[in-house]
C-alpha atoms as a PDB file:
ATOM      1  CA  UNK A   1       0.000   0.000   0.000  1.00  0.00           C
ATOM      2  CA  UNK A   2       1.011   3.532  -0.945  1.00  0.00           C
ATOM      3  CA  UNK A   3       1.447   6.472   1.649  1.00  0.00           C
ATOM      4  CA  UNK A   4       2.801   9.689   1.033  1.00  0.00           C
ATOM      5  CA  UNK A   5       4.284  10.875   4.407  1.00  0.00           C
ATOM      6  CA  UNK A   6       5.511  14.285   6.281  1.00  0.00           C
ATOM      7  CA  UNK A   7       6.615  14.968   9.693  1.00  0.00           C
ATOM      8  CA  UNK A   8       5.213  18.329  10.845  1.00  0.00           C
ATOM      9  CA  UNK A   9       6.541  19.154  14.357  1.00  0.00           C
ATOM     10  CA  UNK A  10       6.051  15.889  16.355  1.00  0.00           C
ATOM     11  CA  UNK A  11       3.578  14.727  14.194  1.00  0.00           C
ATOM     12  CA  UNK A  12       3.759  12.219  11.589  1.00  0.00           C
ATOM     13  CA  UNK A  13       1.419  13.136   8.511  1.00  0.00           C
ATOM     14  CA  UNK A  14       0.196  10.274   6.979  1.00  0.00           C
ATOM     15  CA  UNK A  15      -1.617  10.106   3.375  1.00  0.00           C
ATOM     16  CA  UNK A  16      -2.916   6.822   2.285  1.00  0.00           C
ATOM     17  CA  UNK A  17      -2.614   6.971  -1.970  1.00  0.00           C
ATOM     18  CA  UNK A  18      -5.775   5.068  -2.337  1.00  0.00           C
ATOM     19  CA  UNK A  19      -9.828   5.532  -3.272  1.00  0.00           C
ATOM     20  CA  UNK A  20     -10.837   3.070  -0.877  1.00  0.00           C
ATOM     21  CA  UNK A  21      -9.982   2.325   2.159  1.00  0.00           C
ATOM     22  CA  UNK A  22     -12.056  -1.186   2.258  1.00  0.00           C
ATOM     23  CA  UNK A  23     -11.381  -4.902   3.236  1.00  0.00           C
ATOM     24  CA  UNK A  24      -8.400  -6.038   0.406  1.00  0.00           C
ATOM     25  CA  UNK A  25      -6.440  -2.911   1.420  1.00  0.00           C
ATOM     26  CA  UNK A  26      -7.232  -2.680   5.682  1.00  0.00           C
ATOM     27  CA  UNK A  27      -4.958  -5.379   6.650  1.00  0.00           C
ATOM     28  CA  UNK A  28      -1.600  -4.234   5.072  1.00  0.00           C
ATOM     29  CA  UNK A  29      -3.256  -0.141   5.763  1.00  0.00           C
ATOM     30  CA  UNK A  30      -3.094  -1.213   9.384  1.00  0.00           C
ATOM     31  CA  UNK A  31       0.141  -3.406   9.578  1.00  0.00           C
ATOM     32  CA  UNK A  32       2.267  -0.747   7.835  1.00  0.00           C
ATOM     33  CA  UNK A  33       0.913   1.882  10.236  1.00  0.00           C
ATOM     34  CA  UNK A  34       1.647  -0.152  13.093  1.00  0.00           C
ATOM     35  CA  UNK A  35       5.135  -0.525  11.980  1.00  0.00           C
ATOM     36  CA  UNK A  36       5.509   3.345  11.774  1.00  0.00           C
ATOM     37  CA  UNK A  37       4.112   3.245  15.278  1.00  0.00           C
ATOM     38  CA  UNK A  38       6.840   0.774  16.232  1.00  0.00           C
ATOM     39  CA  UNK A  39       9.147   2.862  14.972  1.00  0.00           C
ATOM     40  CA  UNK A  40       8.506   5.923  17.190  1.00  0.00           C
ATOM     41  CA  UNK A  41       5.646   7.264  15.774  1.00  0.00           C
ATOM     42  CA  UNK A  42       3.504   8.233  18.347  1.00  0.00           C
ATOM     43  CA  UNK A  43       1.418  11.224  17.092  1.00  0.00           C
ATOM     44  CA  UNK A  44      -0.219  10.249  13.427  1.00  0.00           C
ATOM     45  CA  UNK A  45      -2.431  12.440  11.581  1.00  0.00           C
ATOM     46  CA  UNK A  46      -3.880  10.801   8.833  1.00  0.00           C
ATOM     47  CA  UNK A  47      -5.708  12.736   5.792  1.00  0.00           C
ATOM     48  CA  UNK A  48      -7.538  11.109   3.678  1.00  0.00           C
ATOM     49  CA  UNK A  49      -7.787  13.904   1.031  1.00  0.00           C
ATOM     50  CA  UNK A  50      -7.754  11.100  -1.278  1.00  0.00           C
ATOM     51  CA  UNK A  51      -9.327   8.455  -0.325  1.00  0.00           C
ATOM     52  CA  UNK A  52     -13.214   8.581  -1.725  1.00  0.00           C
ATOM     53  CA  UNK A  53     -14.376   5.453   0.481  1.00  0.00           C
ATOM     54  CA  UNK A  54     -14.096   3.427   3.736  1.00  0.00           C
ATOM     55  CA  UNK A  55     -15.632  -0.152   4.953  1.00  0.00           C
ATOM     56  CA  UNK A  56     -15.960  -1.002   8.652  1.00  0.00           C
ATOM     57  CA  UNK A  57     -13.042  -3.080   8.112  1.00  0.00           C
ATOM     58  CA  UNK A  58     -11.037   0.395   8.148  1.00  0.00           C
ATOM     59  CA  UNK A  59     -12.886   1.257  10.987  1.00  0.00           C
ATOM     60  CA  UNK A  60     -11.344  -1.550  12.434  1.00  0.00           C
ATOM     61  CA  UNK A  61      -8.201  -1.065  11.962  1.00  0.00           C
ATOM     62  CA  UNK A  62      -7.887   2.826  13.045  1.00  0.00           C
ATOM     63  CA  UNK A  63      -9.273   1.606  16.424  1.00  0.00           C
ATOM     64  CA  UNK A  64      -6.609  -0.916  16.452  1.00  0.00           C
ATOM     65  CA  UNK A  65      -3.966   1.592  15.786  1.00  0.00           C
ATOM     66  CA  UNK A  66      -5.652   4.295  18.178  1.00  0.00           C
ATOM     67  CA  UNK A  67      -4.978   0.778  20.509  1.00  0.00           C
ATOM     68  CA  UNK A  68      -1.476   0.431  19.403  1.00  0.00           C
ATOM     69  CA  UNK A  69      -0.151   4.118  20.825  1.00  0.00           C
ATOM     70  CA  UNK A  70      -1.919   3.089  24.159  1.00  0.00           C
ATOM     71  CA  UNK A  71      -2.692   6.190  25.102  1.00  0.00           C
ATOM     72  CA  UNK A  72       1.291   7.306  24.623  1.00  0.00           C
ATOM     73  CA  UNK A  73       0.547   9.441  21.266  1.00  0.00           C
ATOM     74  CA  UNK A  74      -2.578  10.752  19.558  1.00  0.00           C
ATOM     75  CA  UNK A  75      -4.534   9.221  16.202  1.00  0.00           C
ATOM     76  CA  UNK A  76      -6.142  12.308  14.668  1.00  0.00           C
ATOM     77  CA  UNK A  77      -7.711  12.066  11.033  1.00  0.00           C
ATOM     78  CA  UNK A  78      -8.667  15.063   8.631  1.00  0.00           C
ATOM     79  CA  UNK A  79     -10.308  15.719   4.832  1.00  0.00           C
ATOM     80  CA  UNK A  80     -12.763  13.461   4.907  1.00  0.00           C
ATOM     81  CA  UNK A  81     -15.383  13.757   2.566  1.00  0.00           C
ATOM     82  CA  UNK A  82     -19.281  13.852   3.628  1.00  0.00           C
ATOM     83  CA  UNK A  83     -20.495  10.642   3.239  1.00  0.00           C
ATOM     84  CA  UNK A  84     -16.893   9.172   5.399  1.00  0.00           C
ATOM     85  CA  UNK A  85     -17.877  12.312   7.530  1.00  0.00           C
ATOM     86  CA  UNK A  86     -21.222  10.614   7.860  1.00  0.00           C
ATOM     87  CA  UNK A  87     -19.996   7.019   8.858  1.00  0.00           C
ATOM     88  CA  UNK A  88     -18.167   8.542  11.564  1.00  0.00           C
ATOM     89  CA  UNK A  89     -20.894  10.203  12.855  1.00  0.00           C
ATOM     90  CA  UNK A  90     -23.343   7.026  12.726  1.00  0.00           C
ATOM     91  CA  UNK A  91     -20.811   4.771  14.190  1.00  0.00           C
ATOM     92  CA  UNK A  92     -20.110   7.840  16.663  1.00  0.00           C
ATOM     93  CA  UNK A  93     -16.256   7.202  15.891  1.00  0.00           C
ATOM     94  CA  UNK A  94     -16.023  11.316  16.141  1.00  0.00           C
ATOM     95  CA  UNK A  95     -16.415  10.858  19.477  1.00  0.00           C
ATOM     96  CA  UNK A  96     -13.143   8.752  19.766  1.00  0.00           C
ATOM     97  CA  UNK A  97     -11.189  10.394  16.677  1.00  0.00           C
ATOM     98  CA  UNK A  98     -10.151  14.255  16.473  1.00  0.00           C
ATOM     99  CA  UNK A  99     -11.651  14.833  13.240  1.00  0.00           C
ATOM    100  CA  UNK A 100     -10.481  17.940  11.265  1.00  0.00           C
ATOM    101  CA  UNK A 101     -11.258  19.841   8.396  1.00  0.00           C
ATOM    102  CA  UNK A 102      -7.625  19.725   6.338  1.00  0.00           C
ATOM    103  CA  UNK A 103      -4.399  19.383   7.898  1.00  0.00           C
ATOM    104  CA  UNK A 104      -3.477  23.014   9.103  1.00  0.00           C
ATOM    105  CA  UNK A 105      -6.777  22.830  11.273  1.00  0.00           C
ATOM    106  CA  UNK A 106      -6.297  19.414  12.759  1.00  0.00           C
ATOM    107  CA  UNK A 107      -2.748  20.271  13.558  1.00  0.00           C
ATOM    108  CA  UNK A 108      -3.577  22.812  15.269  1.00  0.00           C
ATOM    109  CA  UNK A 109      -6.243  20.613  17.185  1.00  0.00           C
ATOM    110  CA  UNK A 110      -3.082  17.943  18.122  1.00  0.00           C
ATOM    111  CA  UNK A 111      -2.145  18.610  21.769  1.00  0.00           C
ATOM    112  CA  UNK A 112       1.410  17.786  20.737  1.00  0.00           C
ATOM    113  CA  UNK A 113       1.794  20.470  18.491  1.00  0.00           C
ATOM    114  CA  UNK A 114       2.119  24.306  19.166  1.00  0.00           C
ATOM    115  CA  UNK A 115      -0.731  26.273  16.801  1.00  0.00           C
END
């Protein structure tokens, strides 16, 4: 799986170069996350600018990554379109998630980082 990634202060900016973010992609989406995570990454903001579409299996996974900083580092996610927007809202994942509107917002959001 593609990514296009930035570090930005302390956090790690993460851009997954896919449409959808369904069940043949959420497996190797999550595992190569985690290994950035093993690797030190502890504060991951992930925009999906580019990514028209999600399943619940990539629900899945970002809770098991939110799970895999254990409360050391923050999962934040940005640029979502309306109807992933939506399935966050329904599955009341914006509740668990900081949610932004592009990047520069959610950054800003991020404890870790100084607006």
């Amino acid at each position: 799986m593609n990514f296009e990634t930035q570090t930005i202060g302390h956090v790690l900016v993460i851009t997954p170069l896919v449409r959808r973010l369904d069940a043949s992609v959420a497996l190797k989406f999550k595992e190569n996350i985690q290994e950035m995570i093993s690797q030190g990454a502890i504060n991951i903001l992930l925009d999906f600018s580019r990514v028209d579409f999600i399943d619940s299996s990539c629900l899945g996974a970002l809770v098991s990554l939110l799970k895999a900083l254990n409360g050391k580092g923050e999962l934040a996610i940005c640029s979502l379109n309306n109807n992933i927007h939506g399935m966050f809202k329904l599955t009341r994942m914006d509740r668990i998630f900081t949610i932004g509107v592009d990047q520069t917002a959610t950054l800003q959001q991020m404890r870790s980082v100084t607006p």
